[in-house]
Protein backbone atom coordinates (compact mmCIF):
# COMPACT_ATOMS: atom_id res chain seq x y z
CA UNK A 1 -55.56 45.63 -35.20
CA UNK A 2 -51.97 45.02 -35.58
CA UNK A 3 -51.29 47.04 -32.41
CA UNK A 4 -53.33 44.27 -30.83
CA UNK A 5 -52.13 41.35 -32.56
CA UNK A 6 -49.00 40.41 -30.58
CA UNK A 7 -48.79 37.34 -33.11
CA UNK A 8 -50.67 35.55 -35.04
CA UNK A 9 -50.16 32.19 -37.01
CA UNK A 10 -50.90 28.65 -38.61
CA UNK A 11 -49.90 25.53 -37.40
CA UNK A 12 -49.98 22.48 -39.30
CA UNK A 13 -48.34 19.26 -37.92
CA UNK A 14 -46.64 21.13 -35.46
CA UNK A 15 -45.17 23.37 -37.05
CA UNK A 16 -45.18 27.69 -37.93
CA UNK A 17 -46.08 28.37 -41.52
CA UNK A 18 -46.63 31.92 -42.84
CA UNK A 19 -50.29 32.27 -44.00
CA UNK A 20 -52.41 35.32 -45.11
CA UNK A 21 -52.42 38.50 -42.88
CA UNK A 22 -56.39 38.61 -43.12
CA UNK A 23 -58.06 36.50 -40.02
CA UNK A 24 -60.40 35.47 -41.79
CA UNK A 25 -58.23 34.39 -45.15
CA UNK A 26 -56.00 32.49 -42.45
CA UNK A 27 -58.71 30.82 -40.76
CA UNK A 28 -60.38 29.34 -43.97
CA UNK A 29 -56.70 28.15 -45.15
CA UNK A 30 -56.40 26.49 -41.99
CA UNK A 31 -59.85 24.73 -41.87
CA UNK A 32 -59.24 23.51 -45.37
CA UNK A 33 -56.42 20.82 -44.90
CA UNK A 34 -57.76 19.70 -41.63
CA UNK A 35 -54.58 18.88 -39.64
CA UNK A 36 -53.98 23.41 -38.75
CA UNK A 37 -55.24 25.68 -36.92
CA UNK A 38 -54.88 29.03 -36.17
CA UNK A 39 -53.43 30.81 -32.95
CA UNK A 40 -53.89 34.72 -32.59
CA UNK A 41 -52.64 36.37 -29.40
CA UNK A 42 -54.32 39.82 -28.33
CA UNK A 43 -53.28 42.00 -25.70
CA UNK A 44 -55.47 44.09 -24.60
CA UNK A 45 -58.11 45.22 -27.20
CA UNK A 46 -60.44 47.59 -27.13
CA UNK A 47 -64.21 46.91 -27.70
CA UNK A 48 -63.59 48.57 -31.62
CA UNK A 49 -60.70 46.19 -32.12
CA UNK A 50 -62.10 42.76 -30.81
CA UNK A 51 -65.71 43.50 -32.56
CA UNK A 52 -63.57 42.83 -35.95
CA UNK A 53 -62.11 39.08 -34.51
CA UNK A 54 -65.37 38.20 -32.41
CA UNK A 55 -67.13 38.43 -35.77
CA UNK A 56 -64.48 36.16 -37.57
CA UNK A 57 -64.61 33.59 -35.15
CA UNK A 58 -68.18 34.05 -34.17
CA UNK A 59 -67.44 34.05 -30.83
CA UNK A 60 -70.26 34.32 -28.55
CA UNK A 61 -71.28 37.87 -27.17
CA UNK A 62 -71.32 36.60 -23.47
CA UNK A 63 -67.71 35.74 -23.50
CA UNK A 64 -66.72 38.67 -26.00
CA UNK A 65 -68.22 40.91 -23.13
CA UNK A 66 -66.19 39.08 -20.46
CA UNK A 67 -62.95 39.27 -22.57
CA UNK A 68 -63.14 42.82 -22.88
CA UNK A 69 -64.22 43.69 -19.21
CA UNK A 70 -61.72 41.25 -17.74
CA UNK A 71 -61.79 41.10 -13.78
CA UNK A 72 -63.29 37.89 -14.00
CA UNK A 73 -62.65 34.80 -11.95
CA UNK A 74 -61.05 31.84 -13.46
CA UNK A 75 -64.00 29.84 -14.89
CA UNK A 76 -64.38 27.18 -18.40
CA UNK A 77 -68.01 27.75 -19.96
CA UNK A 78 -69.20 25.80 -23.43
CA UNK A 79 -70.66 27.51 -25.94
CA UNK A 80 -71.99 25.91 -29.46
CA UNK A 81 -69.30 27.62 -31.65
CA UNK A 82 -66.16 27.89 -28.89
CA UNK A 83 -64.68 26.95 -25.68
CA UNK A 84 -64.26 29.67 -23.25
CA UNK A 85 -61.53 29.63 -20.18
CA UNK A 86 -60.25 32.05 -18.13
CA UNK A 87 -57.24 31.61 -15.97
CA UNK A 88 -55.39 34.80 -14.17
CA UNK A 89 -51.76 34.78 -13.90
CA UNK A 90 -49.74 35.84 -10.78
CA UNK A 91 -46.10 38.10 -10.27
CA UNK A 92 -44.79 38.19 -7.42
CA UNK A 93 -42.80 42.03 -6.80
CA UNK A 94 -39.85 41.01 -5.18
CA UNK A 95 -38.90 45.04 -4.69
CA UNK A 96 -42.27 45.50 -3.10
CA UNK A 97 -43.25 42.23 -1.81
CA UNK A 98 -46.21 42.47 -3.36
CA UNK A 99 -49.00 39.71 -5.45
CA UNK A 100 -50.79 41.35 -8.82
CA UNK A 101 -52.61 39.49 -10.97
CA UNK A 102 -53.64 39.15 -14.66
CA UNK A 103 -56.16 37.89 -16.74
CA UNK A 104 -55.78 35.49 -19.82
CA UNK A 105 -58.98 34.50 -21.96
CA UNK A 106 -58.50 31.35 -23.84
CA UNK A 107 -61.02 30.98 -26.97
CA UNK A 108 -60.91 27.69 -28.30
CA UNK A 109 -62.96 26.37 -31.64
CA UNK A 110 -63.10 24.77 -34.90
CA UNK A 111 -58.85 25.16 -36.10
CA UNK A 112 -58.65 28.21 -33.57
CA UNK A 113 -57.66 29.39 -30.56
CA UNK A 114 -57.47 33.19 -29.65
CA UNK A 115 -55.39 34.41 -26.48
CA UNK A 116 -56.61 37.43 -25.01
CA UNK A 117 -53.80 39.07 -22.22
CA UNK A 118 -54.88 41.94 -20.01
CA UNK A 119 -52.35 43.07 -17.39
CA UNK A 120 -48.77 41.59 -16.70
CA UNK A 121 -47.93 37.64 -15.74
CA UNK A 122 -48.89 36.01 -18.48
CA UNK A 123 -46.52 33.28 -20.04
CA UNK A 124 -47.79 33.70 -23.32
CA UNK A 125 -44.94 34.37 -25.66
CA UNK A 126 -42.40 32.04 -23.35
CA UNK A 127 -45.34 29.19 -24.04
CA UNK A 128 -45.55 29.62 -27.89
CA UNK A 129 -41.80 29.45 -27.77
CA UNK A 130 -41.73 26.67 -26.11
CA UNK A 131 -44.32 24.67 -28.10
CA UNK A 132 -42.85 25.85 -31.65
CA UNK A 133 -39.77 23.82 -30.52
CA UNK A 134 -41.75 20.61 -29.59
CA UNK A 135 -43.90 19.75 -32.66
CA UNK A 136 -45.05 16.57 -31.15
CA UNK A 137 -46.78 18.44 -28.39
CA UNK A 138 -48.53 21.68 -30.51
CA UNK A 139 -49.28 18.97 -33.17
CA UNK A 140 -52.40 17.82 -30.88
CA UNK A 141 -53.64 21.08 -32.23
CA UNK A 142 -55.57 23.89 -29.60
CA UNK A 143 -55.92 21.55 -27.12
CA UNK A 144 -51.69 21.64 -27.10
CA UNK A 145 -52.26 25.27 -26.14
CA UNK A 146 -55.21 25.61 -23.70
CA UNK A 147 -52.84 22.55 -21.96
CA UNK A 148 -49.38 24.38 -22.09
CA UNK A 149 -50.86 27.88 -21.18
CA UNK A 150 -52.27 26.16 -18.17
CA UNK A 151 -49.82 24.59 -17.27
CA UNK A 152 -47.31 27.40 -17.02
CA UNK A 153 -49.72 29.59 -15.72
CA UNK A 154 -50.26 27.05 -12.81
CA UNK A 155 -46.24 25.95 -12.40
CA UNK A 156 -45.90 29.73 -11.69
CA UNK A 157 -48.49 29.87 -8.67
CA UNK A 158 -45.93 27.33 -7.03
CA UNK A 159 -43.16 29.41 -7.35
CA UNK A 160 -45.38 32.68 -6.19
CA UNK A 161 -46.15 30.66 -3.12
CA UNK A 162 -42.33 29.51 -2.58
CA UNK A 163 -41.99 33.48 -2.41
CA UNK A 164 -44.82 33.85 -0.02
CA UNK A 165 -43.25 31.40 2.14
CA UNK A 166 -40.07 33.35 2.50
CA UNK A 167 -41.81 36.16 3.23
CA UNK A 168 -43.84 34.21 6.21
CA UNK A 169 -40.70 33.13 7.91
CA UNK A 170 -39.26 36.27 7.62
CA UNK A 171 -41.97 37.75 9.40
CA UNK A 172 -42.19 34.83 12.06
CA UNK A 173 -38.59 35.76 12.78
CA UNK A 174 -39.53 39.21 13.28
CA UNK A 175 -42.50 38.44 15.81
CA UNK A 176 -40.38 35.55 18.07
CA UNK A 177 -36.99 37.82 17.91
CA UNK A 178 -35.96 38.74 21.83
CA UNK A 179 -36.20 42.42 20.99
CA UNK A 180 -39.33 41.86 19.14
CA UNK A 181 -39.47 44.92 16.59
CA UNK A 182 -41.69 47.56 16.36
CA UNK A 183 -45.30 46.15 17.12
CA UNK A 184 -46.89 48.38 14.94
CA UNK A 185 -45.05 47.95 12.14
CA UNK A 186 -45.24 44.02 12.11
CA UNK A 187 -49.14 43.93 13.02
CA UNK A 188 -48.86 46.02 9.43
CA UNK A 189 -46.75 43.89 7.81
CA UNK A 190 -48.75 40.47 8.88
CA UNK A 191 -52.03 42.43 7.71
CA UNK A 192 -50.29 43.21 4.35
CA UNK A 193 -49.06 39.87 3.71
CA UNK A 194 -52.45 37.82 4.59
CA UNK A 195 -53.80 40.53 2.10
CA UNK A 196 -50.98 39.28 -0.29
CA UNK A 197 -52.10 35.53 0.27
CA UNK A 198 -55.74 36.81 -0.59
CA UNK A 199 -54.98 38.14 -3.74
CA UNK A 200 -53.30 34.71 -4.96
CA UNK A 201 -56.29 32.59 -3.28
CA UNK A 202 -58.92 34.62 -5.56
CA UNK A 203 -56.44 33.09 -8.63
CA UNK A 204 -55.94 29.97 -7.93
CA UNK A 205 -58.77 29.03 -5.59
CA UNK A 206 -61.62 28.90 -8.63
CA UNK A 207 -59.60 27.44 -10.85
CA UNK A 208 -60.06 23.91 -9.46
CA UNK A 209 -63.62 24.00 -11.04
CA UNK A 210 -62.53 24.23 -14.51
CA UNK A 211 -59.53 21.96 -14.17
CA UNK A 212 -61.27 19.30 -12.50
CA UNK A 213 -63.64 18.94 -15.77
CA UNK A 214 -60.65 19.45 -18.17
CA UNK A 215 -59.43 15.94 -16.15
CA UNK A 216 -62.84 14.19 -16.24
CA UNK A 217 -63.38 14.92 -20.13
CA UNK A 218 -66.17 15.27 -22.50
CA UNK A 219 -65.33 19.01 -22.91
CA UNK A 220 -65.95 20.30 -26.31
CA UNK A 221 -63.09 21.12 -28.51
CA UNK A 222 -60.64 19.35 -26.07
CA UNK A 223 -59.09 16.40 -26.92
CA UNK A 224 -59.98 13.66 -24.61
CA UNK A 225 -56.39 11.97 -24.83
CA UNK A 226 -55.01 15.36 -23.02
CA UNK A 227 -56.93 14.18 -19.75
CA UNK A 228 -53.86 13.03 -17.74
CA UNK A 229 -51.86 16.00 -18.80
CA UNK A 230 -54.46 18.03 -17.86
CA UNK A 231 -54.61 15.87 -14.37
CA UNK A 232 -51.24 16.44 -13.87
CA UNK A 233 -51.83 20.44 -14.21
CA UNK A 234 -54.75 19.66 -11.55
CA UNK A 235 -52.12 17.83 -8.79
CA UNK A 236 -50.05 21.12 -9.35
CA UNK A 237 -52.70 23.34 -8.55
CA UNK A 238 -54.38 21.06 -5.72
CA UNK A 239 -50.66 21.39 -3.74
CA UNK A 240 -50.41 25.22 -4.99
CA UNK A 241 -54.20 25.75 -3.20
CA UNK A 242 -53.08 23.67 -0.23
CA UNK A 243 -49.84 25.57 0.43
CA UNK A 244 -51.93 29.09 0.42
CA UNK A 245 -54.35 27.81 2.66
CA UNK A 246 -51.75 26.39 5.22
CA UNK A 247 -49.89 30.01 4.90
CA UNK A 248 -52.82 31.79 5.26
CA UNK A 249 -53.17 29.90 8.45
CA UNK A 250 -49.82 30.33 9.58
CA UNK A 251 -50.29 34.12 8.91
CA UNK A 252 -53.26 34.24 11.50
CA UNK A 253 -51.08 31.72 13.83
CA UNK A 254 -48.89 34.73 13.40
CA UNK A 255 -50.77 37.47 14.59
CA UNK A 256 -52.46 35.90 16.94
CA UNK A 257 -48.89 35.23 18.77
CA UNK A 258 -47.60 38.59 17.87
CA UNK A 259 -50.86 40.14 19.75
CA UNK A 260 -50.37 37.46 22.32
CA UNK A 261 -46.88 38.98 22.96
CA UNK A 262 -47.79 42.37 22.46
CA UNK A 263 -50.57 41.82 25.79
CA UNK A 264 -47.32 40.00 28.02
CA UNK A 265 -45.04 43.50 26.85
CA UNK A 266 -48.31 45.75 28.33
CA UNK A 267 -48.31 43.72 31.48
CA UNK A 268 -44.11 43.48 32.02
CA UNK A 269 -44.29 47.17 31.62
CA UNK A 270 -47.52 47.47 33.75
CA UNK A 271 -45.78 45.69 36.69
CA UNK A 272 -42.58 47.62 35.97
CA UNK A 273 -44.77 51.00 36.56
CA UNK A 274 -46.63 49.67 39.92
CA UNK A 275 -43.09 48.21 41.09
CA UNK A 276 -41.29 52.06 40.44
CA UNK A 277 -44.51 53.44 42.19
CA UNK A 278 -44.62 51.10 45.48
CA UNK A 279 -41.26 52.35 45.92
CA UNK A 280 -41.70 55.60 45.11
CA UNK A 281 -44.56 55.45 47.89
CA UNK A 282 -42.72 54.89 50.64
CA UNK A 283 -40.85 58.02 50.80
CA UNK A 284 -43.65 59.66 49.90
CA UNK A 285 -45.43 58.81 53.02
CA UNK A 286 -43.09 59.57 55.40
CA UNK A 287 -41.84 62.74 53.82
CA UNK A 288 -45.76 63.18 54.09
CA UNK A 289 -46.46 62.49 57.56
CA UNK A 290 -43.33 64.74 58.83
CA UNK A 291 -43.89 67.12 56.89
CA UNK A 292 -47.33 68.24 58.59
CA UNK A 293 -45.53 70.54 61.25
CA UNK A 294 -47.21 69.48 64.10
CA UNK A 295 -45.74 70.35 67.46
CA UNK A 296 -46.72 67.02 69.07
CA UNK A 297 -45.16 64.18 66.73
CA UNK A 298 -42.52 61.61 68.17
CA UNK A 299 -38.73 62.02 67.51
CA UNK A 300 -39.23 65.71 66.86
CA UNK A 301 -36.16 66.75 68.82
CA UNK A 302 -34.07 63.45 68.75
CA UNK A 303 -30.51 64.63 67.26
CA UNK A 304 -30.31 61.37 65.00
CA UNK A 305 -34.33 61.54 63.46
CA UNK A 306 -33.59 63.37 60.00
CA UNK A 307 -30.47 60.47 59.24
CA UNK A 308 -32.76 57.25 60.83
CA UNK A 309 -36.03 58.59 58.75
CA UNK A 310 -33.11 58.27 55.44
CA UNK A 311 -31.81 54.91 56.70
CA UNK A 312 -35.59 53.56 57.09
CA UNK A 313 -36.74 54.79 53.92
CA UNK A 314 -33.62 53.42 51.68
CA UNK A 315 -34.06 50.27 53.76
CA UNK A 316 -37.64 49.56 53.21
CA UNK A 317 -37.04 51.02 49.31
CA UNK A 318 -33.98 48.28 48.72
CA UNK A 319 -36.36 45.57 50.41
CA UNK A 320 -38.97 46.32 47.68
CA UNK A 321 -36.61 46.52 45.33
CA UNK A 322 -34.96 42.94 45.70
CA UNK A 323 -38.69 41.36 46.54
CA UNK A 324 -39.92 42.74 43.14
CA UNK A 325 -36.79 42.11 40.84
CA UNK A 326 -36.93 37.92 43.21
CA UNK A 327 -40.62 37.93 40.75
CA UNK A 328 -39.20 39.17 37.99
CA UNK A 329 -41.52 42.37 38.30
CA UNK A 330 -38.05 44.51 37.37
């Protein structure tokens, strides 16, 4: 278990205090005062390890399964013992322009709260921090927590999507440039990002659910005084969802202009060919006709025929060539 346990502590009034090592010692110590509880943070566990803390807490075997499985979607369900949330973190890889996501499972009940991490991006350890050195916040007990985790959690889609934006005008420079790039390699690029956009939509998108009854209340173990603090964590994550959904509109904008523009290149380089080939034509055909060998055919025996058949080609050629680069087929 410790190799699980990333910490693991009592609060009362705010404030760390060492208790006993045994969950279960620690949780009866904090239940007995009244004004503790008791935060454990797990990362990871297997099914062996979280059996031993499920049946501490007597958390129900529904979300016990989830917790372990993980690759759920962000979701708040009510059980008679214990709150259950699930939120999933975002990184953005700056090296590979990339979106991953995590999973964090909140447990919240009677002077508890257990914090289950799987994968990277969760603020955990920066949010525990952070509320050790405000006791007036983590005194409000688990509610303090499920509130600051979310809230950092969400705070960090805005920033993902800040990143995303980059990346979009990046790529919308690449697509309106004059020399336009290499068409396959953006069509790739705009595919990889809307792909990018996806990931972060399947995040934040169901979240809204859960956060919209955190704000109206009457949610077991929560505190109803943390409703505007958890509406404020709501308006962040309404303007994170809105700024996805106008990139990922933006992104198809995108494509749609860069395949618009790919079409015009085909048909510049189409009338480029059939220019090259009307004058190419011309000589062709005469070259063509005198070249039959026929004894009968006029100018035959004229001294100046071979130069005036050269001046009469190049002349005709040069006329093509002005009329098609006048229409901007050149």
């Amino acid at each position: 278990m410790r190799r699980v346990i990333v910490d693991s502590a009592i609060y009362r009034d705010g404030r760390r205090t060492d208790g006993p090592a045994d969950l279960s010692d620690a949780l009866e110590e904090a239940r007995a005062t009244g004004d503790a509880f008791l935060w454990v943070g797990l990362h990871e566990p297997t099914a062996a390890e979280f059996d031993h803390v499920a049946s501490e807490f007597a958390l129900h075997p529904l979300a016990v399964e989830d917790a372990l499985k993980a690759h759920q979607r962000p979701k708040l369900e009510v059980y008679d013992d214990s709150l259950f949330v699930v939120l999933k973190p975002v990184v953005y890889e700056a090296k590979s322009d990339r979106v991953s996501s995590g999973e964090l499972m909140i447990f919240m009940g009677d002077s508890f709260v257990v914090t289950v991490r799987h994968g990277g991006g969760a603020p955990l350890m920066a949010v525990r921090k952070r509320l050790e050195a405000d006791p007036e916040v983590l005194k409000h007990g688990p509610t303090a927590v499920l509130y600051a985790v979310s809230d950092a959690v969400v705070d960090h889609y805005l920033d993902v999507t800040a990143e995303l934006q980059v990346d979009l005008e990046e790529l919308e420079a690449d697509v309106f440039a004059p020399a336009g790039g290499s068409p396959s390699n953006t069509a790739a690029r705009i595919y990889t990002a809307k792909r990018q956009v996806l990931e972060f939509r399947r995040a934040s998108g169901p979240l809204a659910g859960p956060m919209a009854r955190l704000t109206a209340g009457s949610v077991p173990f929560v505190n109803e005084e943390a409703q505007p603090f958890f509406r404020d964590v709501s308006d962040h994550l309404l303007r994170s969802n809105e700024q996805v959904e106008g990139l990922d509109r933006l992104l198809s904008d995108v494509l749609s202009a860069h395949l618009a523009q790919m079409g015009v290149r085909q048909n510049d380089d189409m009338r480029k060919i059939s220019a090259w080939a009307a004058m190419a034509a011309v000589p062709t055909l005469v070259a063509g006709i005198y070249g039959m060998n026929f004894d009968h055919m006029p100018e035959l025996r004229w001294t100046w025929s071979y130069p005036a058949v050269i001046v009469v080609m190049t002349g005709i050629v040069i006329t093509l060539y002005r009329m098609f680069k006048r229409r901007g087929w050149m």
